[in-house]
PDB file of N, CA and C in Angstrom:
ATOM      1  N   UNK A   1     -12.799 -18.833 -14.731  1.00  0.00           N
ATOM      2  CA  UNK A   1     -12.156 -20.090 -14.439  1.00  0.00           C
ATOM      3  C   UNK A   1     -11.015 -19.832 -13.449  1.00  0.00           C
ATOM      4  N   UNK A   2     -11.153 -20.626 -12.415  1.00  0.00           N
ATOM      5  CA  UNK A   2     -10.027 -20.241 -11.662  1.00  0.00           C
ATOM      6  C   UNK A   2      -8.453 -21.406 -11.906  1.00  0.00           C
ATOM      7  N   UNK A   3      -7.436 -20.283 -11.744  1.00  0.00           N
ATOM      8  CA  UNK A   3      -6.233 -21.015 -12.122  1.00  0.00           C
ATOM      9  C   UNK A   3      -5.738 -22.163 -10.701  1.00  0.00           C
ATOM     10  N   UNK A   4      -5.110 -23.321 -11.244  1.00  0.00           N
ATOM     11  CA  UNK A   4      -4.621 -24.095 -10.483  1.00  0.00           C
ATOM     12  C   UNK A   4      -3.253 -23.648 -10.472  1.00  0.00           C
ATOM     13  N   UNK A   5      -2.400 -24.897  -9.810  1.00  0.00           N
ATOM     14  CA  UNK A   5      -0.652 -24.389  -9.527  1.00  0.00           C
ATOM     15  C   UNK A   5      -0.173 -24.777 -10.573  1.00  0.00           C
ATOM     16  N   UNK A   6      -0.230 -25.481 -11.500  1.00  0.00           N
ATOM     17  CA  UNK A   6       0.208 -25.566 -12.793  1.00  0.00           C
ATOM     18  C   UNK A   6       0.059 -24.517 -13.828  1.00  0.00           C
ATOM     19  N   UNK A   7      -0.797 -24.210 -13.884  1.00  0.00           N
ATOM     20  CA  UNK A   7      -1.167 -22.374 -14.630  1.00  0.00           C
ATOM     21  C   UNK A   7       0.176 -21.230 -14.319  1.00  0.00           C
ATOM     22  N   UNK A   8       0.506 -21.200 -15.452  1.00  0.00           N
ATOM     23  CA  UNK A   8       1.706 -20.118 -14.896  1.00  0.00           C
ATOM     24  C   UNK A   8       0.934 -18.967 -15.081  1.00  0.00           C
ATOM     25  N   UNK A   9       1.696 -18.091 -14.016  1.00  0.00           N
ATOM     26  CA  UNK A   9       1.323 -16.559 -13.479  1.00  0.00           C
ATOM     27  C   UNK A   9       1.456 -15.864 -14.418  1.00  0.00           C
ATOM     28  N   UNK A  10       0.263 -14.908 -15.047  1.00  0.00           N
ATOM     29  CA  UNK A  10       0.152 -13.646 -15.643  1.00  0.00           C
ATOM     30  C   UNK A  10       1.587 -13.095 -15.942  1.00  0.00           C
ATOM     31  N   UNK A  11       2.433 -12.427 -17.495  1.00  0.00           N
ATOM     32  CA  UNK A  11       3.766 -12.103 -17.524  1.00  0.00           C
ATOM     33  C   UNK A  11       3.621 -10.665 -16.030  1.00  0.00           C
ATOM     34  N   UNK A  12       2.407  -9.417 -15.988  1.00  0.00           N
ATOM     35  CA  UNK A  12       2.748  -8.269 -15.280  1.00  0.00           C
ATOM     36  C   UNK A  12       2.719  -8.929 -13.970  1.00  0.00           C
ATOM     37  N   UNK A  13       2.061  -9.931 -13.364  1.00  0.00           N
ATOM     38  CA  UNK A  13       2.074 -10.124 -11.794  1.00  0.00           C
ATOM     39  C   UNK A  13       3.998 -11.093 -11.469  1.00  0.00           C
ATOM     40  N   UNK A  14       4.298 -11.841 -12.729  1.00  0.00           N
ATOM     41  CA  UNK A  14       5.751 -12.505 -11.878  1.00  0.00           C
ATOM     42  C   UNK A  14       6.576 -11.711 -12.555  1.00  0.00           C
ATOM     43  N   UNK A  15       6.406  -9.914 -13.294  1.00  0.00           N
ATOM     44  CA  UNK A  15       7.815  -9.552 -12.986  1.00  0.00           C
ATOM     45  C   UNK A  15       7.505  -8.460 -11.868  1.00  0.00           C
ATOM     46  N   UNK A  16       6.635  -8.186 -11.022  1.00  0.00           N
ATOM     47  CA  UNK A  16       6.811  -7.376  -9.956  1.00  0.00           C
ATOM     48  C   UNK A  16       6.444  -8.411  -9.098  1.00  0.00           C
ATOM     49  N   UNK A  17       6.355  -9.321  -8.746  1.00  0.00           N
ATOM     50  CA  UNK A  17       6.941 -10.232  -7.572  1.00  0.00           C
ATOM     51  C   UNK A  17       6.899 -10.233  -6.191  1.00  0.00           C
ATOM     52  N   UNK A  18       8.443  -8.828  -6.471  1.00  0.00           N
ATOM     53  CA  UNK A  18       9.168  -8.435  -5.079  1.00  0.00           C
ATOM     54  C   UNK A  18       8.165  -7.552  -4.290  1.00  0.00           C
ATOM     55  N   UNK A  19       7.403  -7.005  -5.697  1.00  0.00           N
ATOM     56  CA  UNK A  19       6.339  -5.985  -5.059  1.00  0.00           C
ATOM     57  C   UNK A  19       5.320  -6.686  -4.499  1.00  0.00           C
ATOM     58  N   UNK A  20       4.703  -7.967  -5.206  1.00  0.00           N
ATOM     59  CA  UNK A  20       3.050  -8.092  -4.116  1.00  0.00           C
ATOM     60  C   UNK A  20       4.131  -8.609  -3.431  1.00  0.00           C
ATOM     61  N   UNK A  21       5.131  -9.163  -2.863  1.00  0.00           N
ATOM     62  CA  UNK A  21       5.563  -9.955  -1.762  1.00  0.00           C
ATOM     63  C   UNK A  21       5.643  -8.958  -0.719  1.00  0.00           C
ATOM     64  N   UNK A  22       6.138  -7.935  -1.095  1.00  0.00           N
ATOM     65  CA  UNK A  22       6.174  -6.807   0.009  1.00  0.00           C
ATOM     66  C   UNK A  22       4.569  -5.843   0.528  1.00  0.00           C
ATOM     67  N   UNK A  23       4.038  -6.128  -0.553  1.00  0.00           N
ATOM     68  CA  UNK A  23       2.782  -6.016   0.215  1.00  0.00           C
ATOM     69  C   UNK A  23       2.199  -6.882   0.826  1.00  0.00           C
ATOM     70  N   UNK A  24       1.675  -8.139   0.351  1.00  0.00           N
ATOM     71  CA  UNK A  24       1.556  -9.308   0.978  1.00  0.00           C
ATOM     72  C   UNK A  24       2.062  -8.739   2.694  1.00  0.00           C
ATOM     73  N   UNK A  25       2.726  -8.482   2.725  1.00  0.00           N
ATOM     74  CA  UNK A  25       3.517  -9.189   4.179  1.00  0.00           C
ATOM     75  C   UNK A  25       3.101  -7.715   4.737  1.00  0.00           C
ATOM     76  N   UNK A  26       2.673  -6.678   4.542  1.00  0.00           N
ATOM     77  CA  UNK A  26       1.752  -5.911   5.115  1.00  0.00           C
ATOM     78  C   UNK A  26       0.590  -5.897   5.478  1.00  0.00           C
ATOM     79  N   UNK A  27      -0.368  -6.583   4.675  1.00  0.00           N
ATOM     80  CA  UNK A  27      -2.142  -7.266   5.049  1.00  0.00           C
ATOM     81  C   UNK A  27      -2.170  -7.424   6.054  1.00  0.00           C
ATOM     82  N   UNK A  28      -1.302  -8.434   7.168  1.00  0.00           N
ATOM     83  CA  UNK A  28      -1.900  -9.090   8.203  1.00  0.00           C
ATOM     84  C   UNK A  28      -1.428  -8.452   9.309  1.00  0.00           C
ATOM     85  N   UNK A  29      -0.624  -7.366   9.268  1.00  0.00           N
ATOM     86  CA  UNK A  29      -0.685  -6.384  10.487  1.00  0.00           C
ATOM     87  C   UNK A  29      -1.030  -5.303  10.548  1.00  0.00           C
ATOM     88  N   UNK A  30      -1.980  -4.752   9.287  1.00  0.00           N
ATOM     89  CA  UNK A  30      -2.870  -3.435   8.460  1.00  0.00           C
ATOM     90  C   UNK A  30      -4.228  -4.356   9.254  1.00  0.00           C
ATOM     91  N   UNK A  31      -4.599  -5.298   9.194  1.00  0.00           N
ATOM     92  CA  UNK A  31      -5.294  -5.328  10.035  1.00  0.00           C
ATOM     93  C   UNK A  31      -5.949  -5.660  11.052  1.00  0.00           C
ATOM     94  N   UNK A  32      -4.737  -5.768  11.747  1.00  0.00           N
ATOM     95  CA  UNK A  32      -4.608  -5.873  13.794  1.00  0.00           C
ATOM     96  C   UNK A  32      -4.384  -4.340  13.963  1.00  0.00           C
ATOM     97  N   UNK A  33      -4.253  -3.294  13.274  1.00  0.00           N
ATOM     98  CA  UNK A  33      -4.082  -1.710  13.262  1.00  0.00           C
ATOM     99  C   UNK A  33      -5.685  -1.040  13.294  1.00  0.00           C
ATOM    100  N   UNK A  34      -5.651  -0.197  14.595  1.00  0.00           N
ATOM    101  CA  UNK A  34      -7.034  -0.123  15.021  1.00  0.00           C
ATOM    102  C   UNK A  34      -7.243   1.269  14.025  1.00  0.00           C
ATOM    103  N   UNK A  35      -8.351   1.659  13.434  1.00  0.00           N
ATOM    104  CA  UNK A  35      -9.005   2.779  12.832  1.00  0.00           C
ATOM    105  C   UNK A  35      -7.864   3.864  13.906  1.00  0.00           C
ATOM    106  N   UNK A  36      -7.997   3.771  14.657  1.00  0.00           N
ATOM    107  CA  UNK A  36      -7.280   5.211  15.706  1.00  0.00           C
ATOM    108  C   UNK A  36      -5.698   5.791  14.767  1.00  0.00           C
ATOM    109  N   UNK A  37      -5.416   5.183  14.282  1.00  0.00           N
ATOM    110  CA  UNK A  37      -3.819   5.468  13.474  1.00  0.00           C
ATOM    111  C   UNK A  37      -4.666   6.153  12.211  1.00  0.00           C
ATOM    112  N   UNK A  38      -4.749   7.655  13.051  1.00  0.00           N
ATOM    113  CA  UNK A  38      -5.250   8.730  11.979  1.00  0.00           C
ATOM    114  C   UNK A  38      -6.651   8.391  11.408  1.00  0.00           C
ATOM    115  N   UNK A  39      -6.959   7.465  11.926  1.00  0.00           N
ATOM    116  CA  UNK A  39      -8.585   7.706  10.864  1.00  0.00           C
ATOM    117  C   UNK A  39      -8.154   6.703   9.510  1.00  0.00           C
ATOM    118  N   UNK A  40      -7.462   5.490   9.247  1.00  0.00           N
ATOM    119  CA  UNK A  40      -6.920   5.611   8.076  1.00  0.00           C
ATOM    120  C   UNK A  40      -7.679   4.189   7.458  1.00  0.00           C
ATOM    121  N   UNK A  41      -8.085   3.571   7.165  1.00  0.00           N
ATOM    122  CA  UNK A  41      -8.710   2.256   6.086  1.00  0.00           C
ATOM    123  C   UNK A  41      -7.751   1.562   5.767  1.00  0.00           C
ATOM    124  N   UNK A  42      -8.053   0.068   6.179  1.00  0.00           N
ATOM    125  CA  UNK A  42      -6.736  -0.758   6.093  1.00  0.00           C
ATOM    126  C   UNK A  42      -5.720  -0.799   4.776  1.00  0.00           C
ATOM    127  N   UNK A  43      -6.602  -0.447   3.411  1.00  0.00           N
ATOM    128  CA  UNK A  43      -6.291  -0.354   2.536  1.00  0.00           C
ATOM    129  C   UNK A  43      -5.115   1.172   2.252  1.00  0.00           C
ATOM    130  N   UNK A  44      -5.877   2.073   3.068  1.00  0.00           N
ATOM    131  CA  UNK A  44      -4.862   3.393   3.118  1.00  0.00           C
ATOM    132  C   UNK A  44      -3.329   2.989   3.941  1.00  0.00           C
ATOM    133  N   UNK A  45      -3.543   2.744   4.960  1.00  0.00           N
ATOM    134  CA  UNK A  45      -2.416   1.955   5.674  1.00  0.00           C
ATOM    135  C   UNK A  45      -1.583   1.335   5.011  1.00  0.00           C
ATOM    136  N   UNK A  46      -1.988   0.031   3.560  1.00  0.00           N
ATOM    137  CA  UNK A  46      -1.176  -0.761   3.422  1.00  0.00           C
ATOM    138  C   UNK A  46      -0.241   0.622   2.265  1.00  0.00           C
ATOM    139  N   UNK A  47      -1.366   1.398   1.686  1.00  0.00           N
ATOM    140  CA  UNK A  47      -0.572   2.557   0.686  1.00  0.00           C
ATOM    141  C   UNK A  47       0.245   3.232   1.291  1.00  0.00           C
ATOM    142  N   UNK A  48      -0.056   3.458   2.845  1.00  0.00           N
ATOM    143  CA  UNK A  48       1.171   4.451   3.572  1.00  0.00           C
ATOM    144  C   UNK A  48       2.641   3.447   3.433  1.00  0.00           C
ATOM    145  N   UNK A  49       2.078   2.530   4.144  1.00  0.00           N
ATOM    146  CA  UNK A  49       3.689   1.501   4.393  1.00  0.00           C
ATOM    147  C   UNK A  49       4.348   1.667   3.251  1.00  0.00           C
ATOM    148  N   UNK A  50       3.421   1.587   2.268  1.00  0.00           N
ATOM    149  CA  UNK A  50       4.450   1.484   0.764  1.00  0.00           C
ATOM    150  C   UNK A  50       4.688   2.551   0.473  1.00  0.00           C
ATOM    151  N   UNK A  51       4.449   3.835   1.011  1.00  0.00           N
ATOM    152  CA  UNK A  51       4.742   5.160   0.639  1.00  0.00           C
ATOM    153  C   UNK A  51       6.139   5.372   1.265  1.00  0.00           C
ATOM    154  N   UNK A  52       6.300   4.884   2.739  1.00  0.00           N
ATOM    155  CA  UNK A  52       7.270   4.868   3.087  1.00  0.00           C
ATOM    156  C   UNK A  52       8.539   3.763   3.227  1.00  0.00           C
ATOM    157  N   UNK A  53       7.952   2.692   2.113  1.00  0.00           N
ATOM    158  CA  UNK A  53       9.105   2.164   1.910  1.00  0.00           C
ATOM    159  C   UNK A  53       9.786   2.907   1.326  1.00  0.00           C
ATOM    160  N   UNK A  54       9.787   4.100   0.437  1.00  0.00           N
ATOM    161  CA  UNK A  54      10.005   4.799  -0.981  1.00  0.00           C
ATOM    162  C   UNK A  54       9.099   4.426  -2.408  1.00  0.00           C
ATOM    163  N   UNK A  55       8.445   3.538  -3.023  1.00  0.00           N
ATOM    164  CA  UNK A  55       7.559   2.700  -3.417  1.00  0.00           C
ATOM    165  C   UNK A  55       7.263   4.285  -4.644  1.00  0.00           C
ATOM    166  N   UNK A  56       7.188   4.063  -5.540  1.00  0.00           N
ATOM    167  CA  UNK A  56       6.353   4.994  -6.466  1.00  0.00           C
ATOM    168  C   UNK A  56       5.030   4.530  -6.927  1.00  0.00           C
ATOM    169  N   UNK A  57       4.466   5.489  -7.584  1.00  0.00           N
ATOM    170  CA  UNK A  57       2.536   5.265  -7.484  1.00  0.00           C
ATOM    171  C   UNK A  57       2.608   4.163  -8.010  1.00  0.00           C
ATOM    172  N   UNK A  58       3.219   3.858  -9.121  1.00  0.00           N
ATOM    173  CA  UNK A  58       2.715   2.800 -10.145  1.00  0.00           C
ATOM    174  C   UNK A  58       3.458   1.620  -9.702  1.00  0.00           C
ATOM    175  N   UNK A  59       4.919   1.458  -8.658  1.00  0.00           N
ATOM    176  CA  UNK A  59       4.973   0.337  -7.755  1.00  0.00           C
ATOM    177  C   UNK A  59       4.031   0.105  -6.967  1.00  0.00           C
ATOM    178  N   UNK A  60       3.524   0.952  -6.491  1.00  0.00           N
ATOM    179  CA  UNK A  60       2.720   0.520  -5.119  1.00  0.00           C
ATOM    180  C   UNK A  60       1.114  -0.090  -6.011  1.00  0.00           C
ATOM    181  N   UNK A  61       0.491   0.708  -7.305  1.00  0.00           N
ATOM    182  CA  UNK A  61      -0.752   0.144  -7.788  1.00  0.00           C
ATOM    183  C   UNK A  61       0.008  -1.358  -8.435  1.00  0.00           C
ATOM    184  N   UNK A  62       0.891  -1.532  -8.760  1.00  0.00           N
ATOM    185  CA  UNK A  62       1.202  -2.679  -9.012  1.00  0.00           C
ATOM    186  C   UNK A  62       1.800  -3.824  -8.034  1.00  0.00           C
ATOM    187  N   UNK A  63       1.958  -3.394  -7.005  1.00  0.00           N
ATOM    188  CA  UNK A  63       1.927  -4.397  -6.236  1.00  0.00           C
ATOM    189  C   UNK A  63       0.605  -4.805  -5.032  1.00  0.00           C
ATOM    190  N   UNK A  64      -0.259  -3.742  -5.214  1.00  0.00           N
ATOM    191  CA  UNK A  64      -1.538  -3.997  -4.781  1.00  0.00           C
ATOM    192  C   UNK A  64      -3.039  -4.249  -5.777  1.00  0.00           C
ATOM    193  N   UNK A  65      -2.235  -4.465  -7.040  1.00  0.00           N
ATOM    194  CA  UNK A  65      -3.063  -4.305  -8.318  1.00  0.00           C
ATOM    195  C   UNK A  65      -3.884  -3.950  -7.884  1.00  0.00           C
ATOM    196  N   UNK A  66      -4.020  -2.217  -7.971  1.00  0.00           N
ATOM    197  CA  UNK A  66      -4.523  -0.901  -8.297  1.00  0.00           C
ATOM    198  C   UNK A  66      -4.337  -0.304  -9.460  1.00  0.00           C
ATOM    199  N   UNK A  67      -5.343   0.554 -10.075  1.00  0.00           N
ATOM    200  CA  UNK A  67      -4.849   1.960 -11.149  1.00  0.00           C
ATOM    201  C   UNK A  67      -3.744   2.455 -10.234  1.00  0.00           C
ATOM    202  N   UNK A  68      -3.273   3.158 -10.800  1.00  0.00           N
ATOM    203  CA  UNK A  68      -2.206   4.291 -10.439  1.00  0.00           C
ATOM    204  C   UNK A  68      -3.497   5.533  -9.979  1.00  0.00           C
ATOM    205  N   UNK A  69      -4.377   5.472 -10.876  1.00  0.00           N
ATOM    206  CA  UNK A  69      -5.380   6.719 -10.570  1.00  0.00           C
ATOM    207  C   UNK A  69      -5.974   6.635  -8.716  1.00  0.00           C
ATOM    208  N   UNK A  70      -5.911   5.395  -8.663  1.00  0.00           N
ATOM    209  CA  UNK A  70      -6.568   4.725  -7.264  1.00  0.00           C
ATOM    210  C   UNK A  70      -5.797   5.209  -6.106  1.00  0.00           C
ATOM    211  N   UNK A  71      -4.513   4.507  -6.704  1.00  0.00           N
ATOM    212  CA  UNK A  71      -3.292   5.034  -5.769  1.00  0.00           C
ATOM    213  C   UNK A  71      -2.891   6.708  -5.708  1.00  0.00           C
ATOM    214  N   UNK A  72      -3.657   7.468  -6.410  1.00  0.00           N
ATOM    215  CA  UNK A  72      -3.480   8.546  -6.216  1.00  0.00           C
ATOM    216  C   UNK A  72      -4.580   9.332  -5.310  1.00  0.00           C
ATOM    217  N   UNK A  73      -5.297   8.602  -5.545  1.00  0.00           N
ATOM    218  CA  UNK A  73      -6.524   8.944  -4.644  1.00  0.00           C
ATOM    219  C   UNK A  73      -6.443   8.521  -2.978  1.00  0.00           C
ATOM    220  N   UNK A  74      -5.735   7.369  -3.045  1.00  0.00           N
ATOM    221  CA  UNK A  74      -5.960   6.969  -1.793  1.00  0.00           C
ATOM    222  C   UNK A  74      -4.728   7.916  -0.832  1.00  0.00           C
ATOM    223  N   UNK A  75      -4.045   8.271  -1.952  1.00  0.00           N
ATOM    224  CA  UNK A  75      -2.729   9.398  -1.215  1.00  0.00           C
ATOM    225  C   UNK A  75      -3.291  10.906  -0.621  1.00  0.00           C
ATOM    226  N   UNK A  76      -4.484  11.122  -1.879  1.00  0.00           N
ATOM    227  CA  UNK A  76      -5.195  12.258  -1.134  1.00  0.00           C
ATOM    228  C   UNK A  76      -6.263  12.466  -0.095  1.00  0.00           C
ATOM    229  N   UNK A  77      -6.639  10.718  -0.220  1.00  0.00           N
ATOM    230  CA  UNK A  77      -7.087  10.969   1.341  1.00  0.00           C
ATOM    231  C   UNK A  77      -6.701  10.611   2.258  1.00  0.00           C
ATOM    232  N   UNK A  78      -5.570  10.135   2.224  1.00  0.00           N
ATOM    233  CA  UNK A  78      -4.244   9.979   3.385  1.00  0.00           C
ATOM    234  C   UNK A  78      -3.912  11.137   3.700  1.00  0.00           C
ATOM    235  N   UNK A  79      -3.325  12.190   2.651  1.00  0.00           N
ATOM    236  CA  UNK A  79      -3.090  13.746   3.205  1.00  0.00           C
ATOM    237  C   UNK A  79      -4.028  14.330   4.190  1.00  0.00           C
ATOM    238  N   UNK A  80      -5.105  14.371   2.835  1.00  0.00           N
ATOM    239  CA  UNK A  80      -6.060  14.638   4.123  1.00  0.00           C
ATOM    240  C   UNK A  80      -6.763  14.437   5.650  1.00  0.00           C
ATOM    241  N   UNK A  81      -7.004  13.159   5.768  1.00  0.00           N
ATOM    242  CA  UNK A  81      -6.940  12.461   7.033  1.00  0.00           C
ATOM    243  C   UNK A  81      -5.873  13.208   8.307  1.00  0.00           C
ATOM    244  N   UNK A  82      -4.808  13.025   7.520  1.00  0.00           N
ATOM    245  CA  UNK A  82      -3.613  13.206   8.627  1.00  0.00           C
ATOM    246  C   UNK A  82      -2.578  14.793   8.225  1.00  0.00           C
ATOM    247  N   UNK A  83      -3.624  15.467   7.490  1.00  0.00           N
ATOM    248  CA  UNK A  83      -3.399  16.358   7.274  1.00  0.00           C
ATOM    249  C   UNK A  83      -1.705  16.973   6.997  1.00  0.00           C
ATOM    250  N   UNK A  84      -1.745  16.364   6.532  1.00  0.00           N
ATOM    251  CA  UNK A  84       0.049  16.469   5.698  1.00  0.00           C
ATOM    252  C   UNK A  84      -0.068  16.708   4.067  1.00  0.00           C
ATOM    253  N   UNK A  85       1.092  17.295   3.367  1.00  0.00           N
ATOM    254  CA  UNK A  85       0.953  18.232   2.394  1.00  0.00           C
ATOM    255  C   UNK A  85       1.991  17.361   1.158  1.00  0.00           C
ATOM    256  N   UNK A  86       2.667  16.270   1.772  1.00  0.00           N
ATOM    257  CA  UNK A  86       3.685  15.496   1.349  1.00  0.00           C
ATOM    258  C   UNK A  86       3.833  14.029   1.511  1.00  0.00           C
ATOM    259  N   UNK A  87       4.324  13.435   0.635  1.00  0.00           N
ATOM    260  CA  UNK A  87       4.785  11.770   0.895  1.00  0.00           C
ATOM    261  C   UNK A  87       6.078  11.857   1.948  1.00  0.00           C
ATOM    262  N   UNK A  88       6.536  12.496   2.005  1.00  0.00           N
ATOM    263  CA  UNK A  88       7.535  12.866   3.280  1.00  0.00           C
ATOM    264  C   UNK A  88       6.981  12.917   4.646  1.00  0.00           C
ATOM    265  N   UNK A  89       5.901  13.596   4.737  1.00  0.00           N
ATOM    266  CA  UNK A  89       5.001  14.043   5.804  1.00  0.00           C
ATOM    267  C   UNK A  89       3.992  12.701   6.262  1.00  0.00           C
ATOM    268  N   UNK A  90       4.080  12.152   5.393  1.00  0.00           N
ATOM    269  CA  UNK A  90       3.052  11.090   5.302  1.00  0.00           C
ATOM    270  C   UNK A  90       4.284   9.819   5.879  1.00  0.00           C
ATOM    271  N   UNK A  91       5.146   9.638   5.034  1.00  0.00           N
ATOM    272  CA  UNK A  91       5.994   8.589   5.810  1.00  0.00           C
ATOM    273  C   UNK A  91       6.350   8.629   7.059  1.00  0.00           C
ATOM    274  N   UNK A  92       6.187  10.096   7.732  1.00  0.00           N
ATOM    275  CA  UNK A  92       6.998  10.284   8.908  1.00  0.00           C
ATOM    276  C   UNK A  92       5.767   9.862   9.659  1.00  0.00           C
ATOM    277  N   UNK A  93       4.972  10.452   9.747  1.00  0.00           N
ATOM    278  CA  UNK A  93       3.509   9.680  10.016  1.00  0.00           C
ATOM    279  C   UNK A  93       3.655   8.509  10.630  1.00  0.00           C
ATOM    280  N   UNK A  94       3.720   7.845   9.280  1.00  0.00           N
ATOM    281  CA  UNK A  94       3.840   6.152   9.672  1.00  0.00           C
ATOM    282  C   UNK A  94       4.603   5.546  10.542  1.00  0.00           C
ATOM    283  N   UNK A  95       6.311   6.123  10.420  1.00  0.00           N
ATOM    284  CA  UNK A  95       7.255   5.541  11.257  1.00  0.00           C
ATOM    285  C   UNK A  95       6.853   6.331  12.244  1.00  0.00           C
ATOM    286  N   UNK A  96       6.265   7.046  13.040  1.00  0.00           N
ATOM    287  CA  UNK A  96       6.265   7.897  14.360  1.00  0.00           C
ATOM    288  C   UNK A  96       5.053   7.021  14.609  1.00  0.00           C
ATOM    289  N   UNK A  97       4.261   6.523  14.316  1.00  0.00           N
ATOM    290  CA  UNK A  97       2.977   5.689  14.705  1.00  0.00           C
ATOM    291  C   UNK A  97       3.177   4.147  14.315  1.00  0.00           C
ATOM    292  N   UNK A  98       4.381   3.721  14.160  1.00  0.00           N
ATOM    293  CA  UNK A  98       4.955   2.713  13.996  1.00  0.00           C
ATOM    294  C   UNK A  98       4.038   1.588  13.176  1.00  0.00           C
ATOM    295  N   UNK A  99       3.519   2.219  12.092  1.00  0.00           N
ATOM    296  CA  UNK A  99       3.155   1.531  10.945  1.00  0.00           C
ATOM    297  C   UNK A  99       4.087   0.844  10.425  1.00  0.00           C
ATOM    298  N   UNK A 100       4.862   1.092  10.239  1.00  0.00           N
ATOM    299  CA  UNK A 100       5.964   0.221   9.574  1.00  0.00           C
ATOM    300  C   UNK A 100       6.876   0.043  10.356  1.00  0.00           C
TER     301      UNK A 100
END
C-alpha cells in the first residue's frame, strides 16, 4: 500500500532526516557524473560524497537506506576501483575530482 501525505513517516527515516536530505541533494549531480570519475557507479559516487562529508557506515546506510554490510561493500569497491587503501584516500579522490 502506498503511503499518502497524511501517513506519518516511519520513527528510523524522520530521525535521520538530515541524513536522506543530504543525500537526496547528491542523486541529481551523481548522475550528470560521467562513468570516467574512476570507473565508479552512481550509487558508489553518492557513498564517496558521503564518505567525504565525514558520514560513518551506518550514517551513510541510513541515509541511503542500505545495510551497513552494503555500505561496506560498496567502500571496497571504491578502494578498489581507485585503488586507495583508506576513507582518507578515498575522500581526497573525490574533492581532487570535484565530486563534492
Amino acid at each position: 500500500m502506498a503511503r499518502n501525505a497524511t501517513q506519518p513517516k516511519p520513527a528510523a527515516i524522520s530521525d535521520s532526516s538530515a541524513l536522506v536530505s543530504a543525500a537526496r541533494s547528491v542523486w541529481p549531480a551523481a548522475n550528470r557524473i560521467s562513468i570516467a570519475a574512476g570507473g565508479l557507479s552512481t550509487r558508489e559516487i553518492e557513498v564517496l560524497r558521503l564518505v567525504a562529508a565525514g558520514k560513518t557506515n551506518p550514517e551513510i546506510a541510513a541515509a541511503l537506506f542500505l545495510s551497513e554490510k552494503t555500505v561496506a561493500r560498496h567502500l571496497s569497491n571504491i578502494f578498489a576501483k581507485l585503488d586507495v587503501n583508506s576513507r582518507t584516500s578515498a575522500a581526497a579522490f573525490a574533492f581532487e575530482h570535484r565530486l563534492v
